[in-house]
Protein backbone atom coordinates (compact mmCIF):
# COMPACT_ATOMS: atom_id res chain seq x y z
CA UNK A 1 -11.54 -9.26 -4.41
CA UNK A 2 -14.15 -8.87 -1.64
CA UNK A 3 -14.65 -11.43 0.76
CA UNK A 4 -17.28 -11.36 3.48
CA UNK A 5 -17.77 -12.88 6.84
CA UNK A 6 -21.09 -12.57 9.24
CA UNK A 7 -20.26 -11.43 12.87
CA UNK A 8 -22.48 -10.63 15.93
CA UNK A 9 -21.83 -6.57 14.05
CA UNK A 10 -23.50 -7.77 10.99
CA UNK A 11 -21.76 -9.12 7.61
CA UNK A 12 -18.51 -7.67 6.96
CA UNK A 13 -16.92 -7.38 4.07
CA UNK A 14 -13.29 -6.96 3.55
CA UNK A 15 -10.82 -7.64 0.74
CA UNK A 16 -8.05 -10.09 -0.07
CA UNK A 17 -4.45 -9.04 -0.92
CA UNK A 18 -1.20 -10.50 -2.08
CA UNK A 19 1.79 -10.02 0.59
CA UNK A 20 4.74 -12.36 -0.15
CA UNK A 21 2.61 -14.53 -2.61
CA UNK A 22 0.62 -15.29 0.04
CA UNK A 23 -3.44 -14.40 0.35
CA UNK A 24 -4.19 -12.04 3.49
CA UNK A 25 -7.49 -11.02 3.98
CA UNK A 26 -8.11 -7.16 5.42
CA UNK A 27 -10.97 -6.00 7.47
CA UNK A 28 -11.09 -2.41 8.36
CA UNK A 29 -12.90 -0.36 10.36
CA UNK A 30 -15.58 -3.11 11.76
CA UNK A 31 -17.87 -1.62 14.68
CA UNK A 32 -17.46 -3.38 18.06
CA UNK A 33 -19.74 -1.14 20.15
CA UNK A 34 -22.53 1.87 19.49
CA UNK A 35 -20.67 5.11 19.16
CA UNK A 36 -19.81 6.82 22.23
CA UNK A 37 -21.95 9.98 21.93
CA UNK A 38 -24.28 11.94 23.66
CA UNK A 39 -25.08 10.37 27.00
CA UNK A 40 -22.30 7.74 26.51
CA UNK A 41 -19.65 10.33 26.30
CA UNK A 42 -17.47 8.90 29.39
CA UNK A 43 -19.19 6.13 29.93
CA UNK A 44 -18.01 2.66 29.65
CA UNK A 45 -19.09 1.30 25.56
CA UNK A 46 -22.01 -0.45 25.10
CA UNK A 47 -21.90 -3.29 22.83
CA UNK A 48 -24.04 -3.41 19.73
CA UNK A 49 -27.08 -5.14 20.61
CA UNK A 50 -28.42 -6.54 17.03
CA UNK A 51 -26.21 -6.72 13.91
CA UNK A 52 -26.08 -3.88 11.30
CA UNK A 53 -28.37 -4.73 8.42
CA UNK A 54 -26.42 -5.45 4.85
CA UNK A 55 -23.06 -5.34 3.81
CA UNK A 56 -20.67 -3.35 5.83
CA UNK A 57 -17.56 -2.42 3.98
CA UNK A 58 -14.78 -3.02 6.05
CA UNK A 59 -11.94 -2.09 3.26
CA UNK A 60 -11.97 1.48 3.97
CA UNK A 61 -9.79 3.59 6.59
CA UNK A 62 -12.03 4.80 9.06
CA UNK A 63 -12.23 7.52 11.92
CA UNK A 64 -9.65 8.11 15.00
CA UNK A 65 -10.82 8.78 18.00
CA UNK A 66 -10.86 12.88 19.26
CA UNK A 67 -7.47 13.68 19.72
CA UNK A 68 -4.94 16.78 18.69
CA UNK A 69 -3.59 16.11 15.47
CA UNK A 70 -0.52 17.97 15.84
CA UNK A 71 -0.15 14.75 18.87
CA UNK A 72 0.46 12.58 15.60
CA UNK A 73 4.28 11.11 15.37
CA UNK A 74 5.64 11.07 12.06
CA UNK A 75 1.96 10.36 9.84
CA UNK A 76 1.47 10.95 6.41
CA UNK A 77 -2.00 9.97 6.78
CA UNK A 78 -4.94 12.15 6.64
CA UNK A 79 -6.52 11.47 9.72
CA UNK A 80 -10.73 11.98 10.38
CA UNK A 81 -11.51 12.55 13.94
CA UNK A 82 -14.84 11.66 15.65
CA UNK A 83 -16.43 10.05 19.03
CA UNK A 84 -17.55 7.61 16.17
CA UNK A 85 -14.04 5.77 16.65
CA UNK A 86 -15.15 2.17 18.07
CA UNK A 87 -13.64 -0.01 15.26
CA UNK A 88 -11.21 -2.67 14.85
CA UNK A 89 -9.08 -4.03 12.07
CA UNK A 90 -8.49 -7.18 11.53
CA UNK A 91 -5.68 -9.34 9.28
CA UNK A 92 -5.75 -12.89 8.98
CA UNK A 93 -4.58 -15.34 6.60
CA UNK A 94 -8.05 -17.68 6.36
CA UNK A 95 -11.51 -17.40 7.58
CA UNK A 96 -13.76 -19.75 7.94
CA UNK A 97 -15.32 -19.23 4.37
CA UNK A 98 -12.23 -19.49 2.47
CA UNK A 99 -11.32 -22.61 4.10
CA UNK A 100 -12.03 -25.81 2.57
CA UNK A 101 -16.05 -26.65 2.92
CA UNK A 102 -15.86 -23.66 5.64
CA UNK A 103 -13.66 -25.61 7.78
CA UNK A 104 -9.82 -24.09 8.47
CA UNK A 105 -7.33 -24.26 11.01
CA UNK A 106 -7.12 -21.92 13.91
CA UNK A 107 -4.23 -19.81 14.09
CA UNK A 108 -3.13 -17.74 16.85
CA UNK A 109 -4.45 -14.52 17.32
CA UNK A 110 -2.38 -11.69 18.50
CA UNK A 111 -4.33 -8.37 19.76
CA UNK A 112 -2.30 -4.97 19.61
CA UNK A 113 -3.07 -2.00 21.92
CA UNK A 114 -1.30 1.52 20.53
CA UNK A 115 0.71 3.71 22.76
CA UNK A 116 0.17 7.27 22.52
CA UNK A 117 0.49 8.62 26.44
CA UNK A 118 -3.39 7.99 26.38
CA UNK A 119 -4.08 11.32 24.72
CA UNK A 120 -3.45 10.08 21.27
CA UNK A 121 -2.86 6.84 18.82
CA UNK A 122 -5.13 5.54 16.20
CA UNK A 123 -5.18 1.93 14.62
CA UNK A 124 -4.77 3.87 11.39
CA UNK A 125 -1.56 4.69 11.58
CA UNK A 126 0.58 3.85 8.42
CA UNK A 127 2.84 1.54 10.12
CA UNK A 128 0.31 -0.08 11.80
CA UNK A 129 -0.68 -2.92 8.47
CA UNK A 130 -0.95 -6.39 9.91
CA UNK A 131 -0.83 -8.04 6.69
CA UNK A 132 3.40 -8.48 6.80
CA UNK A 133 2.48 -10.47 10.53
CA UNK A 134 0.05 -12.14 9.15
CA UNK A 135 1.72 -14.39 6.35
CA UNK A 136 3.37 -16.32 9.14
CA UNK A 137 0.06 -17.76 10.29
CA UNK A 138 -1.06 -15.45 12.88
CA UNK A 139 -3.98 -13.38 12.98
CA UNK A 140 -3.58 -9.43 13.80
CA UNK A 141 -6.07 -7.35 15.50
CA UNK A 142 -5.88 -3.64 16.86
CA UNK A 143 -9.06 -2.01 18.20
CA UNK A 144 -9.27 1.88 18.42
CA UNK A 145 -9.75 3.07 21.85
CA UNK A 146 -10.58 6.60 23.13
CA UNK A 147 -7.59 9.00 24.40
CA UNK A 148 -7.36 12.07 26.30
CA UNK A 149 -10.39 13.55 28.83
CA UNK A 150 -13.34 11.42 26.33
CA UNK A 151 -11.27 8.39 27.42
CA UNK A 152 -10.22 8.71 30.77
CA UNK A 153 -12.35 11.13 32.28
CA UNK A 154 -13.32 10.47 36.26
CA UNK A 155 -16.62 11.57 37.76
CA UNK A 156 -15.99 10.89 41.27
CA UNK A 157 -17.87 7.49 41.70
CA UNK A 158 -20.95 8.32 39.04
CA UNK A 159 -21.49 5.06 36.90
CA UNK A 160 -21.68 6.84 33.92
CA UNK A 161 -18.28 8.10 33.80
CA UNK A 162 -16.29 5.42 36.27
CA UNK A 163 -13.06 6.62 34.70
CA UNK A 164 -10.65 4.22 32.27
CA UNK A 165 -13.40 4.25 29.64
CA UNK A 166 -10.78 3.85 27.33
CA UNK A 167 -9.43 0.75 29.04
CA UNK A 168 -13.32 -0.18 29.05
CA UNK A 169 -13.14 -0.18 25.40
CA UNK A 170 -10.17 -2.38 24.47
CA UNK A 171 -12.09 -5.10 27.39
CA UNK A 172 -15.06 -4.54 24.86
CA UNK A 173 -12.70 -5.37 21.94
CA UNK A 174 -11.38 -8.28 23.76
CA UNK A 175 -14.70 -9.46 24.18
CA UNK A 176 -15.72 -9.08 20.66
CA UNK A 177 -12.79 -11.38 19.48
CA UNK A 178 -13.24 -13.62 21.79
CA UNK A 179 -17.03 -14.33 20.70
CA UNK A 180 -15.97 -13.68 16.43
CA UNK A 181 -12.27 -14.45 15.64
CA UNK A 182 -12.74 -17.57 15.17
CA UNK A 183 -14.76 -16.48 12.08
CA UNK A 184 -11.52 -15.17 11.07
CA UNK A 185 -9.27 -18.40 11.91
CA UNK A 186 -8.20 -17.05 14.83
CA UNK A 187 -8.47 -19.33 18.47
CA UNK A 188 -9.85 -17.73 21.02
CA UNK A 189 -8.15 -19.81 23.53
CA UNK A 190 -4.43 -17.95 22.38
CA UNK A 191 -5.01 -14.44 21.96
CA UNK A 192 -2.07 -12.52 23.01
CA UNK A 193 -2.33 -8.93 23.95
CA UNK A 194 0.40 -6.38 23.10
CA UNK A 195 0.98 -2.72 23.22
CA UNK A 196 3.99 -0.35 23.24
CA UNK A 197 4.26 2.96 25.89
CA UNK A 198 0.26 3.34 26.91
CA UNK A 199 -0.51 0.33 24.85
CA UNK A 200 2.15 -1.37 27.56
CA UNK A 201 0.37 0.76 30.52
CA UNK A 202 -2.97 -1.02 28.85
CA UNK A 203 -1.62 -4.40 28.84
CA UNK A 204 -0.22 -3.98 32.67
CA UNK A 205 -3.78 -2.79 33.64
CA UNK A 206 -5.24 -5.76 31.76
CA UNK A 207 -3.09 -8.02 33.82
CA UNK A 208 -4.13 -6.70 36.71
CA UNK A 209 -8.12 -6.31 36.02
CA UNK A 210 -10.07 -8.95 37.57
CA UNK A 211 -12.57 -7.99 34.65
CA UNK A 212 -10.16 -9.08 32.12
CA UNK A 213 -9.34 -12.57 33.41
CA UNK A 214 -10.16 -15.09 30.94
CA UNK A 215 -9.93 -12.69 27.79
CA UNK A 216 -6.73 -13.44 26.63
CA UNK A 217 -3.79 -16.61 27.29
CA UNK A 218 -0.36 -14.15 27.02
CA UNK A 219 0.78 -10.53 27.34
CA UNK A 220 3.67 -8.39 26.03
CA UNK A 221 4.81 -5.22 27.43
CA UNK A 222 6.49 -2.68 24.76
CA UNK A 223 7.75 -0.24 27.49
CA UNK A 224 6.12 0.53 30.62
CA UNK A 225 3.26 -0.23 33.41
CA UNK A 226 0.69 1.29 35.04
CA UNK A 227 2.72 1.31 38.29
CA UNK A 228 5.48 4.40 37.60
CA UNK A 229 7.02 3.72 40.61
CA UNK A 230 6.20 1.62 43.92
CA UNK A 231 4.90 4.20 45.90
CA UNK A 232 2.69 6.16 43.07
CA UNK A 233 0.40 3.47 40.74
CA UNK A 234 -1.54 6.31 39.06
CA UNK A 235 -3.79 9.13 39.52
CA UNK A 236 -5.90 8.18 43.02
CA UNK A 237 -9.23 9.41 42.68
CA UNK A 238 -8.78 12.40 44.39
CA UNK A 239 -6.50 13.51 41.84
CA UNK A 240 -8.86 12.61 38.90
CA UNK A 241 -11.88 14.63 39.82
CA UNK A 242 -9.72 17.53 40.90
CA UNK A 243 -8.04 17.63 36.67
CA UNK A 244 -12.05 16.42 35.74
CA UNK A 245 -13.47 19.71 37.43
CA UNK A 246 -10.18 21.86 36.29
CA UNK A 247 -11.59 20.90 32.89
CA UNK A 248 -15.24 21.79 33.76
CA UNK A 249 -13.93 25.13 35.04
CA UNK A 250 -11.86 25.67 31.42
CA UNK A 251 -15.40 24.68 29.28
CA UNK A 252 -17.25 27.14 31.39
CA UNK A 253 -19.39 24.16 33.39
CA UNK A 254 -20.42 24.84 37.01
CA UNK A 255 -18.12 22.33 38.81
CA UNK A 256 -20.57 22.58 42.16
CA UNK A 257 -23.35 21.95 40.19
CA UNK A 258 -24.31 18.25 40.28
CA UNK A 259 -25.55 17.89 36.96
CA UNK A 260 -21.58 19.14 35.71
CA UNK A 261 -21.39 15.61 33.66
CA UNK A 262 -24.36 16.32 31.94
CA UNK A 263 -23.01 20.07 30.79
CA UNK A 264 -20.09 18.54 29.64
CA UNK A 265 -21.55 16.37 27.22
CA UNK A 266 -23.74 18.49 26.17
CA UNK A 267 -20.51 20.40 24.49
CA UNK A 268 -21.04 20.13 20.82
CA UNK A 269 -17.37 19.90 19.66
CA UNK A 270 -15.65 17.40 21.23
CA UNK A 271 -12.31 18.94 19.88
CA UNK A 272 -12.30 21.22 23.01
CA UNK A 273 -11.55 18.56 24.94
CA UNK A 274 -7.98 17.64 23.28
CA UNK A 275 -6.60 20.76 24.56
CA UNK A 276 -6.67 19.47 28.00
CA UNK A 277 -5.40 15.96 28.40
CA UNK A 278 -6.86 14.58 31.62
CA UNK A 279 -5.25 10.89 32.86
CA UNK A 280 -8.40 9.22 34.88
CA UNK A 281 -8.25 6.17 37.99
CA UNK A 282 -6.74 2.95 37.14
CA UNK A 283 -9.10 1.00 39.13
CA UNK A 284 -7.29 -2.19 39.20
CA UNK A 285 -5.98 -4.07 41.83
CA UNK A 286 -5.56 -7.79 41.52
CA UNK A 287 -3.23 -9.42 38.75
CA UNK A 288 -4.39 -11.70 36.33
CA UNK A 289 -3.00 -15.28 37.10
CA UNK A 290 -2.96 -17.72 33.85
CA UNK A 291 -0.93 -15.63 31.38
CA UNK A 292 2.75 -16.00 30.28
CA UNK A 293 4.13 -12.83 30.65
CA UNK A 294 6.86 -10.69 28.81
CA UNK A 295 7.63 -7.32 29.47
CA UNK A 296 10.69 -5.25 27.60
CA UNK A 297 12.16 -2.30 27.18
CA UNK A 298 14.12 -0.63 24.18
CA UNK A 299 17.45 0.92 24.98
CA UNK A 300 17.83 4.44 25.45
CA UNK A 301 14.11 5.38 26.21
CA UNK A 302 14.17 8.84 27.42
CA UNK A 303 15.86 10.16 24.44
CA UNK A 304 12.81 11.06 22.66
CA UNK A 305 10.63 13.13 25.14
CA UNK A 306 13.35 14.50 27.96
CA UNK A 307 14.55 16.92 25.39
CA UNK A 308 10.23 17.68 24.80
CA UNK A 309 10.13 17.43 28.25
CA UNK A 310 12.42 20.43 29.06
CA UNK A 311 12.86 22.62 26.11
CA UNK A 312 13.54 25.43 28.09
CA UNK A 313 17.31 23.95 28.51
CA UNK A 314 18.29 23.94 24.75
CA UNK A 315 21.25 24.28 24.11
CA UNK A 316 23.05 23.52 27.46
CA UNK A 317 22.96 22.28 30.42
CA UNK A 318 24.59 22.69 33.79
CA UNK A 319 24.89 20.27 36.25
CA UNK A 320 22.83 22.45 39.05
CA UNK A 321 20.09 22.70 36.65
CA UNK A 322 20.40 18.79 36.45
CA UNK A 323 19.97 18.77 39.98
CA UNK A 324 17.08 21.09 39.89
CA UNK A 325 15.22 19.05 37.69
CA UNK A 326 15.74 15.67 39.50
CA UNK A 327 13.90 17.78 42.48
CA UNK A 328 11.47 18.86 40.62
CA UNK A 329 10.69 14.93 39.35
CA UNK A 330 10.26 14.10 42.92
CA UNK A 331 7.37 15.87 43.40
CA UNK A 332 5.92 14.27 40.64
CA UNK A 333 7.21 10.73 40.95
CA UNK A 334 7.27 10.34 44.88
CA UNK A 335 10.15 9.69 47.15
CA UNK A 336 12.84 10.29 45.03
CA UNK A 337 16.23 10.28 46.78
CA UNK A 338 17.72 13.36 44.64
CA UNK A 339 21.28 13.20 45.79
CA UNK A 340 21.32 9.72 45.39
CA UNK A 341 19.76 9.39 41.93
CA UNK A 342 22.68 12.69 40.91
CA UNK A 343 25.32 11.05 42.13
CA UNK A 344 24.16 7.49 40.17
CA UNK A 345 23.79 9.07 36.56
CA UNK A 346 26.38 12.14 37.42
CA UNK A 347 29.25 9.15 38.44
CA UNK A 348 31.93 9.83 35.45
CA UNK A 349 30.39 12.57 33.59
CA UNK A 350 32.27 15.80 33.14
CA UNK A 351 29.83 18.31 34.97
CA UNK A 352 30.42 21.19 32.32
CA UNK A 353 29.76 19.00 29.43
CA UNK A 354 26.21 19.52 28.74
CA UNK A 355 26.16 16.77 26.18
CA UNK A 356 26.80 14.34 28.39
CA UNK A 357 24.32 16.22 31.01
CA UNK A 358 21.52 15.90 28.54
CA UNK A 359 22.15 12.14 27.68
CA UNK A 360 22.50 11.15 31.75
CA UNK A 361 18.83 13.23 32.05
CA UNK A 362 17.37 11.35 28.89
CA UNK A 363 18.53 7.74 30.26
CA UNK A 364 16.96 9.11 33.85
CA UNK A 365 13.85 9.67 32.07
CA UNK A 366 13.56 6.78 30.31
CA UNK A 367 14.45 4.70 33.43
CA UNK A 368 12.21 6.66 35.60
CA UNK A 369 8.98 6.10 33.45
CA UNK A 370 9.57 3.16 31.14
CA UNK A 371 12.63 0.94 32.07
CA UNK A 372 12.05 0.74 36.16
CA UNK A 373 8.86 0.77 35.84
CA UNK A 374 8.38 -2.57 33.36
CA UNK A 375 10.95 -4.15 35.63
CA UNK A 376 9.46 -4.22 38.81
CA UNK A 377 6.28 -5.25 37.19
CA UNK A 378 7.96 -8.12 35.60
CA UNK A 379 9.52 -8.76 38.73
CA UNK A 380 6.75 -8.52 41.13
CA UNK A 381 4.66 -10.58 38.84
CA UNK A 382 7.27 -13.40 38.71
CA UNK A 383 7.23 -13.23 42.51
CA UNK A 384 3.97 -14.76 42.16
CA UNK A 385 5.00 -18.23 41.25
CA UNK A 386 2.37 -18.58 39.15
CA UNK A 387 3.56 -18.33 35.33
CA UNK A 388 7.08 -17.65 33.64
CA UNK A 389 8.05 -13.64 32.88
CA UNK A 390 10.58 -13.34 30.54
CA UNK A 391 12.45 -9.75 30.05
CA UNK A 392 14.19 -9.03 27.04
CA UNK A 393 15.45 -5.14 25.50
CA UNK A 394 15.67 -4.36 22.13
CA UNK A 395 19.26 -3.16 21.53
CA UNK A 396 19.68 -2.38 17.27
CA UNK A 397 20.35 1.07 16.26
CA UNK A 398 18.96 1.98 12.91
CA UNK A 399 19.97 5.57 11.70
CA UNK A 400 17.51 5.92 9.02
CA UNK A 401 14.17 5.29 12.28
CA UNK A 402 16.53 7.58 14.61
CA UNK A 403 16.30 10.70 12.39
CA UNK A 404 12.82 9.67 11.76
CA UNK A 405 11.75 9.72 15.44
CA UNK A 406 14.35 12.19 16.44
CA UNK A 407 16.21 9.88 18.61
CA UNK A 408 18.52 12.22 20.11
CA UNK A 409 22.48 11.18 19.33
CA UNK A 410 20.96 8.13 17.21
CA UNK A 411 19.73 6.36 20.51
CA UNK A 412 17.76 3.78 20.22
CA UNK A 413 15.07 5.25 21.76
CA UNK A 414 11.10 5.08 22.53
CA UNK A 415 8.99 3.65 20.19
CA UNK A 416 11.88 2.70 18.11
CA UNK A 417 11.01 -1.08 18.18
CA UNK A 418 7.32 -0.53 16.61
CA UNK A 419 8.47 -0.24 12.82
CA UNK A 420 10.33 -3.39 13.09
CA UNK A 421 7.39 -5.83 14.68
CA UNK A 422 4.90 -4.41 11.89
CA UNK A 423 7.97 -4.47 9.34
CA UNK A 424 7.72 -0.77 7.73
CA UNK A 425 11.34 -0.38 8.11
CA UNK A 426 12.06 -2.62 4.87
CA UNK A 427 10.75 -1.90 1.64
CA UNK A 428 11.45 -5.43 0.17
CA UNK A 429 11.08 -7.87 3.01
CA UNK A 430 10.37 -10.59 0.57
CA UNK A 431 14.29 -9.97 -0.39
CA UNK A 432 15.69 -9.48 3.01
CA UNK A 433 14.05 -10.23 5.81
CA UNK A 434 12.18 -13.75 5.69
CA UNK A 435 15.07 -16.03 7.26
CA UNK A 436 14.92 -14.02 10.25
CA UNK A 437 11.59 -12.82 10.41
CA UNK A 438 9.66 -15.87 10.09
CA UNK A 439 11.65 -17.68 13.48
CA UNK A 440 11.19 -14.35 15.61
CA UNK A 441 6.68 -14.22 14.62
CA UNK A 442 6.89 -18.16 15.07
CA UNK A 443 8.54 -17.32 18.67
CA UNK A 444 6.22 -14.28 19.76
CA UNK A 445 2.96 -15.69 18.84
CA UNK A 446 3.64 -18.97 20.70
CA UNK A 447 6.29 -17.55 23.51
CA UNK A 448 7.66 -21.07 23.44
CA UNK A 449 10.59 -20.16 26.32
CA UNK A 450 12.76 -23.41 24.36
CA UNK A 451 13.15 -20.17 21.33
CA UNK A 452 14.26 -17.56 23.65
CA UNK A 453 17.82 -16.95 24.04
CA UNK A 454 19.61 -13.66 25.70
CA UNK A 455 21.60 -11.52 23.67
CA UNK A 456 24.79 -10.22 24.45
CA UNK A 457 24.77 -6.51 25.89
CA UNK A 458 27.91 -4.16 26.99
CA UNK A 459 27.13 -3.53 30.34
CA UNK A 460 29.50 -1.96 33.57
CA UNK A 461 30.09 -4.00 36.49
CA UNK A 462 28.09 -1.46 38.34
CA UNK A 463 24.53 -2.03 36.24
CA UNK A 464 22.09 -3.60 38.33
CA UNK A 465 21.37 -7.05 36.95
CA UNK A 466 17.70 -9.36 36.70
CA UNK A 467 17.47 -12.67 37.19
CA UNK A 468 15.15 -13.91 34.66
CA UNK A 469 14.86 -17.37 36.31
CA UNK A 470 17.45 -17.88 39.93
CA UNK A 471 16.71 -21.40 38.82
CA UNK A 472 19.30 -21.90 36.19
CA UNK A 473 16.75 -22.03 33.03
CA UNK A 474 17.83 -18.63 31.94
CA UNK A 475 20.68 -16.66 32.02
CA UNK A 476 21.23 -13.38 34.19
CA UNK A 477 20.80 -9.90 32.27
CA UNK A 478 22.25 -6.92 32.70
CA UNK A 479 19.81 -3.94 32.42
CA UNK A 480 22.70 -1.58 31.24
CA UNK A 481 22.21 2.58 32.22
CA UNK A 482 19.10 1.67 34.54
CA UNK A 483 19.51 3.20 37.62
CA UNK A 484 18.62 1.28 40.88
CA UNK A 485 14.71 0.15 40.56
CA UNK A 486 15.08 -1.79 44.18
């Protein structure tokens, strides 16, 4: 059954379906902004200045943005590729036609941001179907946004590639709900933003963009910030054009002559820019005051990528080549104290095992670049005084998603958490999951702090701990295997 709604895009059409003997209506694929191409490529999205004449189907999958498909995680989807990407999808349970005489309640909206490293991630991904979320009276949105060099190019101060185009489009999506969603039942006045690994990194740079103030009421962090470490935010500048004109150099463009933008986008296949991922400025320096904030981390983080990370080490592991790569991280990650961070994850490990070698260097990892770095975010926001920050971690283990990811040892490790808040792990939920899953949507799309509790977790006497609130209102946690973020 089709049902249509008119936006500032044009009429939409999407269709209703039956999830838990409920009605959800889907919209796929709806345009937010012209299609980056030609001149655009780089640039910042424009939005759509008229709406599209007649009916635009929305109940369709529609294209990812340019990125490598062999970047995909674990997709049985056939993906289409283009610089026509600039789409959302949108699940809700009423709109304002199939309300009563056009009139329905608002419900609250929540907006998701994919992770991907910024080089890949597509709102099409199979586990990505808002209509589970959506049965407990909140409306779901995810935007696609572009990845790689087309999103995040830098062209050393010209306008028409400032960098972050790709955070440029998710403000453009933000936007776009904020003017239509109530179309959809959604209130624009509590829109949450979430994101997991780069869709975190978004939602940190959103909280800090003075041009996002205003666009949304609460954040949640799914692993990771913008900020790596204290002394190291992001690529500077410097470093941006330097990997923009390596690029140039690699598509045979003159990177002296002035017009080196323009060659670029003259390239007819944008697929030859996947093969070199380039990270661009995060021009943002002021936080966003107003939002209730609520970063996390899952457990064992660095399981999945240090063993990507450093293949060359398969199958062992000594502890001098341990050593050797902590060095080698300090170059990247500044001001790393190598001894110091050896001695923390070598304390108690057998130096010839090279099992336990490997697991110390994937809970490094996943401290280094996810758990410190979502911490002292949390924590230097908090410092602020302005709104509450909650920190939680999520702690199951699920066999069946750890083979599927390739969580190494059956960690529960990055990314792991997705399935769970979209509900693909459970093929009946209607049978299993409702008691529990209807209190924990009711909690997250509200953050009411009276429905937060703190689990339980094993820690040693030595793991540093957070205060979530020195206060008394919560309890102290332990962030167990973290080493020292201070």
């Amino acid at each position: 059954m089709g049902i249509d709604v008119n936006t500032s895009s044009g009429s939409v059409r999407g269709q209703t379906l039956h999830v838990l003997n409920r009605k959800i209506h889907q919209f796929l694929n709806i345009p937010y902004a012209k299609p980056p191409l030609g001149p655009f490529r780089f640039a910042p999205p424009v939005p759509l200045k008229a709406p599209k004449e007649g009916i635009i189907d929305d109940t369709k999958v529609g294209n990812s943005c340019i990125q490598s498909l062999k970047s995909r995680m674990n997709s049985d989807n056939i993906m289409t590729i283009s610089e026509d990407c600039l789409v959302l999808n949108i699940w809700t349970p009423n709109t304002a036609s199939s309300g009563p005489k056009g009139v329905v309640a608002l419900n609250a909206v929540m907006f998701y941001i994919y992770g991907g490293g910024l080089y890949s991630g597509t709102i099409f991904h199979e586990y990505l179907n808002g209509s589970l979320l959506a049965t407990n009276g909140v409306v779901l949105v995810a935007a696609n946004y572009r990845v790689g060099p087309l999103g995040f190019l830098y062209g050393g101060g010209d306008q028409t590639a400032p960098g972050n185009a790709g955070f440029y489009d998710q403000l453009l999506a933000l936007k776009w709900i904020r003017e239509n969603i109530d179309l959809f039942g959604g209130d624009k006045d509590r829109i949450t933003i979430f994101g997991m690994s780069a869709g975190s990194w978004s939602v940190s740079a959103h909280i800090l963009s003075p041009l996002s103030k205003g666009l949304f009421k609460r954040a949640i962090m799914q692993s990771g910030s913008v900020m790596h470490n204290r002394d190291r935010p992001a690529l500077s500048t410097v470093e941006a054009l330097q990997r923009a004109k390596q690029l140039t150099r690699r598509l045979n463009c003159d990177e002296f002559d002035y017009k080196w933008l323009d060659c670029l986008r003259a390239i007819d296949d944008p697929n030859l820019f996947v093969e070199t991922p380039v990270s661009g400025h995060i021009g943002v320096t002021h936080a966003v005051f107003g939002t209730e904030f609520l970063p996390r981390t899952v457990k064992d983080e660095g399981t999945m990528f240090a063993p990507v990370l450093y293949r060359p080490l398969k199958p062992d592991i000594t502890e001098h080549q341990f050593r050797g790569i902590v060095a080698n991280l300090s170059a990247e990650y500044h001001n790393i104290d190598v001894d110091k961070v050896c001695d923390h994850y070598l304390n108690g490990v057998h130096k010839t095992n090279s099992s336990q070698l490997k697991a110390e260097l994937s809970a490094l990892y996943g401290d280094l670049v996810f758990t410190c770095p979502t911490y002292r975010f949390a924590k230097s926001y908090a410092n602020s005084g302005r709104n509450a920050v909650y920190f939680y971690r999520f702690n199951f283990k699920s066999q069946f998603l750890a083979k599927q990811y390739g969580c190494v040892g059956g960690d529960v490790c990055h990314a792991l958490d997705v399935p769970f808040v979209w509900g693909s792990p459970l093929s009946k939920p209607h049978e299993v999951w409702p008691q529990f899953w209807d209190k924990s949507v009711i909690r997250v799309k509200d953050l009411n702090p009276n429905d937060m509790s703190v689990a339980d977790i094993e820690c040693d006497d030595n793991s540093p701990a957070v205060c979530a609130d020195k206060t008394g209102g919560q309890q102290s946690v332990r962030i167990c295997r973290a080493v020292d973020c201070e």
